[in-house]
Protein backbone atom coordinates (compact mmCIF):
# COMPACT_ATOMS: atom_id res chain seq x y z
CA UNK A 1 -68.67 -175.75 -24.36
CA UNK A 2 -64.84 -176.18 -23.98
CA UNK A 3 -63.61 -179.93 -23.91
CA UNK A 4 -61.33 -181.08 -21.85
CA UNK A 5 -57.77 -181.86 -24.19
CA UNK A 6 -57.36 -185.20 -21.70
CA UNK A 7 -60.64 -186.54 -22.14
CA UNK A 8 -59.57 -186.14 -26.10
CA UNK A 9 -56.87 -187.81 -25.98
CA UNK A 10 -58.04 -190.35 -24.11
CA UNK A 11 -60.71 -190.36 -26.78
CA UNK A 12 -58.78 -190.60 -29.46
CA UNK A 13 -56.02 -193.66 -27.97
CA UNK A 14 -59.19 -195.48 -27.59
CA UNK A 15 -60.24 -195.41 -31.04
CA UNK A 16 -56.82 -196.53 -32.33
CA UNK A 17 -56.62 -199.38 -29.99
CA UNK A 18 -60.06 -200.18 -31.13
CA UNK A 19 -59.13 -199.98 -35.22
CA UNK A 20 -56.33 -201.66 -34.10
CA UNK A 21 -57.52 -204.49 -32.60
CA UNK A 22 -60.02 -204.95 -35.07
CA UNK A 23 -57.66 -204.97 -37.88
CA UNK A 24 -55.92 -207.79 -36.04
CA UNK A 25 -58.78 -209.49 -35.50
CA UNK A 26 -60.04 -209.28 -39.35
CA UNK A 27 -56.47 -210.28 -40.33
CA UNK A 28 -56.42 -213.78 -38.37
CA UNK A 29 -59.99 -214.90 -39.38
CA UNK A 30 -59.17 -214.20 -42.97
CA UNK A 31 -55.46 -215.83 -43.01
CA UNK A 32 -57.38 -218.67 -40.86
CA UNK A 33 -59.92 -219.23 -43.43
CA UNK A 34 -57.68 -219.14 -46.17
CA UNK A 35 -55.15 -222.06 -44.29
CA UNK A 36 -58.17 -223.81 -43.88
CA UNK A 37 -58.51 -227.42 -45.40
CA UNK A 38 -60.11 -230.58 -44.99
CA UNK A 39 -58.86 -233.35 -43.22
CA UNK A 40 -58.62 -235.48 -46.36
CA UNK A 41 -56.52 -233.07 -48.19
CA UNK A 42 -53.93 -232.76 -45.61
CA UNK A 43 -53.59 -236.46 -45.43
CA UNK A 44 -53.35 -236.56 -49.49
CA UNK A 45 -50.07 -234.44 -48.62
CA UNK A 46 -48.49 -237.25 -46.93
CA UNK A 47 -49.20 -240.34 -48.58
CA UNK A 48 -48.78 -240.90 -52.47
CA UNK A 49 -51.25 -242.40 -54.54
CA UNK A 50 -54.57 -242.93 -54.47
CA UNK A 51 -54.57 -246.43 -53.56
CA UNK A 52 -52.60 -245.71 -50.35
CA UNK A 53 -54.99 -242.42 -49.89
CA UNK A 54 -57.95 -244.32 -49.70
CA UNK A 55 -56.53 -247.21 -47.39
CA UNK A 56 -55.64 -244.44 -44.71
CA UNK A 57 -58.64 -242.52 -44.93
CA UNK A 58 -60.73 -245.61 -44.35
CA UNK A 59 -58.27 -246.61 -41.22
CA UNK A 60 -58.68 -243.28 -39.67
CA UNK A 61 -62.44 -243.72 -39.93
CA UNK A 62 -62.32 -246.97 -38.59
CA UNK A 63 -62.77 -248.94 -41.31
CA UNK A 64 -61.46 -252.42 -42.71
CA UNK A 65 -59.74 -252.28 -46.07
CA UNK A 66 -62.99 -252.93 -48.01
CA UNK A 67 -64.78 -250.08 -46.26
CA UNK A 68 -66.87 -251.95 -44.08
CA UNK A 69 -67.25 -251.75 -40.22
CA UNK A 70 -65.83 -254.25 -37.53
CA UNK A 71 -68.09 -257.01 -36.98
CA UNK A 72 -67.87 -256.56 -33.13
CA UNK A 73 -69.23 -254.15 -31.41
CA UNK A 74 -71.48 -252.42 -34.59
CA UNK A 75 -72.93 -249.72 -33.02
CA UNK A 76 -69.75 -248.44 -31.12
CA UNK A 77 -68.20 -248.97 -34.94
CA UNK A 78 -71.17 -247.19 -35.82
CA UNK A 79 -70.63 -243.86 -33.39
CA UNK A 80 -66.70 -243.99 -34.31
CA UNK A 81 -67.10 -243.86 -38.19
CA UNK A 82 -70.25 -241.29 -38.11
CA UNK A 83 -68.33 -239.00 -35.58
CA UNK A 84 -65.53 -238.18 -37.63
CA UNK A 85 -62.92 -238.55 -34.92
CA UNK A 86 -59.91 -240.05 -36.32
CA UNK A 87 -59.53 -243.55 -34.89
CA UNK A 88 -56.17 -244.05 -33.32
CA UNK A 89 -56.51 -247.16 -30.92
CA UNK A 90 -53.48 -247.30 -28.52
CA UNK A 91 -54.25 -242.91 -28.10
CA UNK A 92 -57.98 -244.17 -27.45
CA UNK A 93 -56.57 -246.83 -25.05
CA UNK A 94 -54.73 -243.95 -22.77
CA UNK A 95 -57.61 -241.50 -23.18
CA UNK A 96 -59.82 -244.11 -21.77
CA UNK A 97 -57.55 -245.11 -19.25
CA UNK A 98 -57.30 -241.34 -17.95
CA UNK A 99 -60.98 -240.98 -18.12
CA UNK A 100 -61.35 -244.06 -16.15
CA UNK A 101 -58.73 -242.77 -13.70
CA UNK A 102 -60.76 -239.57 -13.30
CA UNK A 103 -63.49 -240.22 -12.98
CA UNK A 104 -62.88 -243.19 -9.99
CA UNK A 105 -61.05 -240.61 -8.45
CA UNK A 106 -64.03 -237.93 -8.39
CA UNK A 107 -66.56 -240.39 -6.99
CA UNK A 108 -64.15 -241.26 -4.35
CA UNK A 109 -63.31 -238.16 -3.35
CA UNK A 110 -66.86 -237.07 -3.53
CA UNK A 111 -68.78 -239.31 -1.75
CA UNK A 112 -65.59 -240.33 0.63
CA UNK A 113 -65.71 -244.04 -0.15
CA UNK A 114 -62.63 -245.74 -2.01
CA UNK A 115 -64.93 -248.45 -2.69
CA UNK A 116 -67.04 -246.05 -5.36
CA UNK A 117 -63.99 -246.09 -7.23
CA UNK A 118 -64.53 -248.81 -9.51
CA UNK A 119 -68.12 -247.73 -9.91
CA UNK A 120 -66.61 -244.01 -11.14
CA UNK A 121 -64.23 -245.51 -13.28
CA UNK A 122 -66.71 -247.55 -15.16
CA UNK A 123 -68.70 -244.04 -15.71
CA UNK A 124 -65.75 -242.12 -16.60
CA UNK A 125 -64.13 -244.58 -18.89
CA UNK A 126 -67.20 -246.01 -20.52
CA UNK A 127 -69.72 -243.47 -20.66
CA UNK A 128 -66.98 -240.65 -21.08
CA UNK A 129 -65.82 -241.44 -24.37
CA UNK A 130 -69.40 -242.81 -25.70
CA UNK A 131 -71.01 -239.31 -24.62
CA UNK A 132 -68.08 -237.46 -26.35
CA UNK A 133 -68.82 -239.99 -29.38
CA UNK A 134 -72.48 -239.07 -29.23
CA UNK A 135 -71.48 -235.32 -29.32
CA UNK A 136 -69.15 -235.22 -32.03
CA UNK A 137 -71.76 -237.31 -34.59
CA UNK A 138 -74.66 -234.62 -33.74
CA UNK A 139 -72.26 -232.00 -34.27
CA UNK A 140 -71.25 -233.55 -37.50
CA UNK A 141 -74.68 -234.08 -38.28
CA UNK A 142 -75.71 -230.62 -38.27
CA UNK A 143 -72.86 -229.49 -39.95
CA UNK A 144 -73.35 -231.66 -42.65
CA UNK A 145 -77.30 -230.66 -42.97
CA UNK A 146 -76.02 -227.17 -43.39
CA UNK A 147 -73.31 -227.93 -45.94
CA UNK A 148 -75.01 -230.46 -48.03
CA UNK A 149 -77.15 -228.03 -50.14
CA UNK A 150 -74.02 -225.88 -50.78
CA UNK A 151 -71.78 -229.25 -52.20
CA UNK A 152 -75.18 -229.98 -54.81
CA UNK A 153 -75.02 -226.36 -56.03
CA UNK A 154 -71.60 -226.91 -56.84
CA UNK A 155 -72.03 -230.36 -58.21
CA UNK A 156 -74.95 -228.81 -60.38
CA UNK A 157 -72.81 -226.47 -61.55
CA UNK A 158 -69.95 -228.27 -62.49
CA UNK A 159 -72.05 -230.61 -64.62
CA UNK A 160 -73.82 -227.81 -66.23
CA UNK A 161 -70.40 -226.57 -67.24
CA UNK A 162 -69.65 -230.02 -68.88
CA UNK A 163 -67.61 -231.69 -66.28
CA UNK A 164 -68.20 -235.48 -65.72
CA UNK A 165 -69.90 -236.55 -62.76
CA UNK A 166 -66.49 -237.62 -60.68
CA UNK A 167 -65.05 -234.52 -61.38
CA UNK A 168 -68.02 -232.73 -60.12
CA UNK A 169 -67.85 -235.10 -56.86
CA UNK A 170 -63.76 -234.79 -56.52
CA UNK A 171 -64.26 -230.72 -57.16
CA UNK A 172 -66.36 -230.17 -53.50
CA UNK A 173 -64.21 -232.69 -51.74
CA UNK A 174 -61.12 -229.79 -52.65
CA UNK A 175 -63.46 -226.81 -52.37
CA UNK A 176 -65.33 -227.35 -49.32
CA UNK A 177 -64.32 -227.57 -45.54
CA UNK A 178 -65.17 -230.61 -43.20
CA UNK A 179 -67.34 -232.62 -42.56
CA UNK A 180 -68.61 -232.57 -45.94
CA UNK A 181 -65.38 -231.86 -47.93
CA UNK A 182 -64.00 -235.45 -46.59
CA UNK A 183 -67.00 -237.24 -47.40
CA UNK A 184 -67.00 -236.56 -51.07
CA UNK A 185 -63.16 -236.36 -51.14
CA UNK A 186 -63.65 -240.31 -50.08
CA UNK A 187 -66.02 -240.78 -52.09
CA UNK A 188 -64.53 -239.45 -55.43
CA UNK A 189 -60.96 -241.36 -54.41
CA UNK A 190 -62.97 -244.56 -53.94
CA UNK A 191 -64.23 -243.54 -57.62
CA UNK A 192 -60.88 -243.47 -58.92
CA UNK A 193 -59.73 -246.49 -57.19
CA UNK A 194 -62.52 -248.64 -58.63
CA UNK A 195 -66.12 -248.82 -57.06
CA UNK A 196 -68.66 -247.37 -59.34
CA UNK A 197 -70.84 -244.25 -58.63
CA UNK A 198 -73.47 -245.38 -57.02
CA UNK A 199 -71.16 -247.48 -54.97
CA UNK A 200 -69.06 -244.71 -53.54
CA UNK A 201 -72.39 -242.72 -52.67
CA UNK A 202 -73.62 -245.24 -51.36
CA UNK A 203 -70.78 -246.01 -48.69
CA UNK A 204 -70.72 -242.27 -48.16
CA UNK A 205 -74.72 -242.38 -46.89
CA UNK A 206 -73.25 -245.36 -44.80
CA UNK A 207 -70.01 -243.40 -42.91
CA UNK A 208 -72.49 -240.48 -42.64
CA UNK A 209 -75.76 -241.69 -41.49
CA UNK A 210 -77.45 -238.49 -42.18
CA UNK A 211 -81.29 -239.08 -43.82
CA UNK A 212 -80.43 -235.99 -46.34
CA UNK A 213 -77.27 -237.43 -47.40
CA UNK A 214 -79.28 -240.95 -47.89
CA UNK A 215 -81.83 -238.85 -49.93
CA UNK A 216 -78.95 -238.01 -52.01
CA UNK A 217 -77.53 -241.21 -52.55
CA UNK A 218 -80.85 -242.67 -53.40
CA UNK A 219 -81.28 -239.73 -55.68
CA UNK A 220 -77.55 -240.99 -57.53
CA UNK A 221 -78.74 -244.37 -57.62
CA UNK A 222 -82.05 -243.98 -59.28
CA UNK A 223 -80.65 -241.83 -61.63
CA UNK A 224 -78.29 -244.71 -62.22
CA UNK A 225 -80.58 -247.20 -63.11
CA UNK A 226 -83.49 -245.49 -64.34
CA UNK A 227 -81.87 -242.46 -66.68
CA UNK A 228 -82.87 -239.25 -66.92
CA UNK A 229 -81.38 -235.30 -66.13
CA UNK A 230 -79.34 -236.18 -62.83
CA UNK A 231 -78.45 -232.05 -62.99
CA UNK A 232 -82.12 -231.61 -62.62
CA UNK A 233 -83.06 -234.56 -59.81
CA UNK A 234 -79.58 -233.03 -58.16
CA UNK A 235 -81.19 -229.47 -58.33
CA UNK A 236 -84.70 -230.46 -56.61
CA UNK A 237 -82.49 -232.65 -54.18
CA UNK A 238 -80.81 -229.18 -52.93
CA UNK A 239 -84.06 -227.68 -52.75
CA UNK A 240 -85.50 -230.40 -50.87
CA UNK A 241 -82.65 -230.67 -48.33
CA UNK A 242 -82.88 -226.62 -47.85
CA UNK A 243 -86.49 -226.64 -46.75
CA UNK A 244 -85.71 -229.91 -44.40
CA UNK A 245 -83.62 -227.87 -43.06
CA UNK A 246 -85.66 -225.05 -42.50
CA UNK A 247 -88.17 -227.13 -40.91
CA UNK A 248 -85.92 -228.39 -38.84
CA UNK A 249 -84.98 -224.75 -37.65
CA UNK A 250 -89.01 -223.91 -37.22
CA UNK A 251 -89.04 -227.12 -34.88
CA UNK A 252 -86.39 -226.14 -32.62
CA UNK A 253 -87.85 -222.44 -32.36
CA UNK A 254 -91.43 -224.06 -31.89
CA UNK A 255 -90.32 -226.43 -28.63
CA UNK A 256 -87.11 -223.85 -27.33
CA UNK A 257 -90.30 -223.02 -24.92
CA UNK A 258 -90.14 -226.75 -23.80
CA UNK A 259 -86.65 -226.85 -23.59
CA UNK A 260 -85.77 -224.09 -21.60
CA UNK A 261 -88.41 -225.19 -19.40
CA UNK A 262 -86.44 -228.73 -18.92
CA UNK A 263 -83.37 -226.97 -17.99
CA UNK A 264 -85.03 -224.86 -15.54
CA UNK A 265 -87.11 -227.72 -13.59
CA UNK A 266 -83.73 -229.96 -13.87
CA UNK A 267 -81.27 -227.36 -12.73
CA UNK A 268 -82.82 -225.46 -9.91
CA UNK A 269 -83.25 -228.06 -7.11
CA UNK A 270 -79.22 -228.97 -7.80
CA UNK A 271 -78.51 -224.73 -7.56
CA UNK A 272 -81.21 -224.01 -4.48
CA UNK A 273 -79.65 -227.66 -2.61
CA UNK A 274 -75.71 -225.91 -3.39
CA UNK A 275 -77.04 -222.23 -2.90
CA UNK A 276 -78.13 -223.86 0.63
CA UNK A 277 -74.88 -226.07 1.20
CA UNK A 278 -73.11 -222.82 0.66
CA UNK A 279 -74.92 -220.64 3.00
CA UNK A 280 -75.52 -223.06 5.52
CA UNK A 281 -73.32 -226.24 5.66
CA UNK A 282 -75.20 -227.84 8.53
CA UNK A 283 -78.41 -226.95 7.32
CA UNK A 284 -78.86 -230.93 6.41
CA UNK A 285 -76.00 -232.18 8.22
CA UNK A 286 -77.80 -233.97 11.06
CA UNK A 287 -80.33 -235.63 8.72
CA UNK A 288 -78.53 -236.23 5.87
CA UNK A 289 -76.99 -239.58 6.89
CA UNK A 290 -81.08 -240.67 7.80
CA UNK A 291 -81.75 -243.80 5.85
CA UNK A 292 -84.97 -241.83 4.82
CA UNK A 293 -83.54 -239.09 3.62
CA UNK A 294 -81.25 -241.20 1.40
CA UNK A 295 -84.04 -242.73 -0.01
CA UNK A 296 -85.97 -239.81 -0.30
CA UNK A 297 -83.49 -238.09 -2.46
CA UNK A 298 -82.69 -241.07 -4.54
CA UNK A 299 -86.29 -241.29 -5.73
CA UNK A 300 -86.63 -237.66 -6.18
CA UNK A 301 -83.76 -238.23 -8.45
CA UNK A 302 -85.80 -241.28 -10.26
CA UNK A 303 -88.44 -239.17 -10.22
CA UNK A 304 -86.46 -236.25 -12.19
CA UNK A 305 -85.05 -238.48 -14.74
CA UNK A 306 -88.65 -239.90 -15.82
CA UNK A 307 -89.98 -236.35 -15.84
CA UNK A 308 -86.61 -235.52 -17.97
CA UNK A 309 -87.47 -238.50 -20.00
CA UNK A 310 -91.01 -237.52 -20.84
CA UNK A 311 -90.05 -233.73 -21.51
CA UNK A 312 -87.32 -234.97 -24.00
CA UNK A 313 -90.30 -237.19 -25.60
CA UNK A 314 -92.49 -234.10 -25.63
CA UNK A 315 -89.88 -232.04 -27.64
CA UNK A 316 -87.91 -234.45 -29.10
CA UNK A 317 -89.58 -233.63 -33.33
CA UNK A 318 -88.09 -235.70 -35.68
CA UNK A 319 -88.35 -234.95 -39.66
């Protein structure tokens, strides 16, 4: 069989634009994970000392000067300090504003009523940001599930080599990536500016609000107090957070069944109603302004979010 010379060219400019292209793309991830630090380290590049280090960490986390959370408002202080995003208030203020702005506008232009506007602007500019908030602490959260184990192994390691128990602590916070290479950067800075051990742990379980990292800080503490191998307690404290976290993996596979199920029943009345809208615009256009239709579909959508509500109860497995 006699091959055609163009189809082997052809042939053979695809392959080097493939080995190409994959050479590029093996180059950037590796020079990308080599420039890539924690937050804390960048900011140790600006500022000198650790006094000063530690006073802007804790003011881009939203803290005070002593560490602690604003009085007012404790569990928005609570979803700004355990979601990692740094806390800049007048770039908050406009970000708000412009989600407020938005999201009037939408609802206005939506339902054709300027008087909705206020109504979207409380949505977008309150609920906005807090839903972002909420995202970026479960996102943190599971990151710092997975990453946990990996920061003990190094910790056990470090003090089986001989190296104090700061220097252990200070060692992952220049080692390890975000989220959990700021935490015990903090944590060993706070250290060397003063608090004790089980005091910097402890405020670390506090910014982080994650039960595995609270398992580790109790671990620190009773260690602390009572005596005994901490390189030991630290190494059943890795294994312990591993298979929580395996569990937790088993869980999600074991209600994925449920979940999908929610998505389905939730998103297929809004895709058949648009599929229909589409197709047909008049299809509902000389009932749809019928006071019972109106109230129809708002207690369909009542009805929706209970059944929602319940499915999220049914799936919702907490370790």
């Amino acid at each position: 069989m006699k091959l055609d010379s163009n189809l082997v060219f052809l042939i053979l400019i695809f392959a080097a634009v493939f080995t190409a292209g994959q050479a590029a793309i093996g180059l950037f991830s590796v020079a990308t994970q080599k420039r890539r630090v924690n937050k804390r380290l960048k900011v140790a590049e600006r500022v000198d000392g650790v006094s000063a280090l530690v006073m802007e960490l804790r003011k881009q986390r939203g803290l005070n000067a002593a560490g602690e959370r604003s009085k007012r408002l404790r569990w928005l202080s609570d979803l700004i300090v355990a979601s990692g995003v740094p806390y800049d208030p007048r770039k908050w203020a406009l970000y708000v504003v412009g989600a407020a702005v938005v999201g009037g506008a939408v609802v206005a232009f939506l339902t054709k009523n300027p008087l909705l506007f206020l109504v979207g602007a409380l949505l977008g500019g309150v609920g906005g940001p807090i839903g972002f908030l909420k995202y970026m602490v479960a996102k943190r959260s599971k990151a710092l599930g997975f990453q946990l184990p990996q920061a003990l192994e190094i910790i056990v390691r470090s003090l089986e080599a001989g190296h104090p128990v700061p220097t252990a602590i200070s060692l992952v916070g220049r080692e390890m990536v975000d989220p959990i290479g700021t935490e015990f950067g903090m944590a060993a800075d706070e250290i060397a500016y003063g608090a004790t051990m089980a005091q910097a742990v402890g405020r670390m379980a506090e910014r982080c609000m994650h039960p595995d990292v609270d398992l580790f800080a109790a671990t620190v503490r009773l260690q602390e107090r009572a005596g005994g191998n901490l390189t030991g307690l630290l190494k059943l404290n890795a294994a312990t957070v591993r298979d929580r976290h395996k569990m937790r993996l088993k869980i999600k596979a074991a209600s994925s069944e449920g979940r999908a199920s929610a998505m389905i029943l939730t998103s297929a009345p809004f895709v058949a109603m648009g599929f229909i809208m589409l197709s047909s615009p008049h299809f509902y256009g000389d009932v749809k302004d019928e006071p019972v239709v109106k109230w129809g579909l708002a207690g369909l959508g009542v009805w929706m979010f209970i059944g929602n509500m319940v499915m999220r109860r049914m799936i919702d497995l907490r370790l």
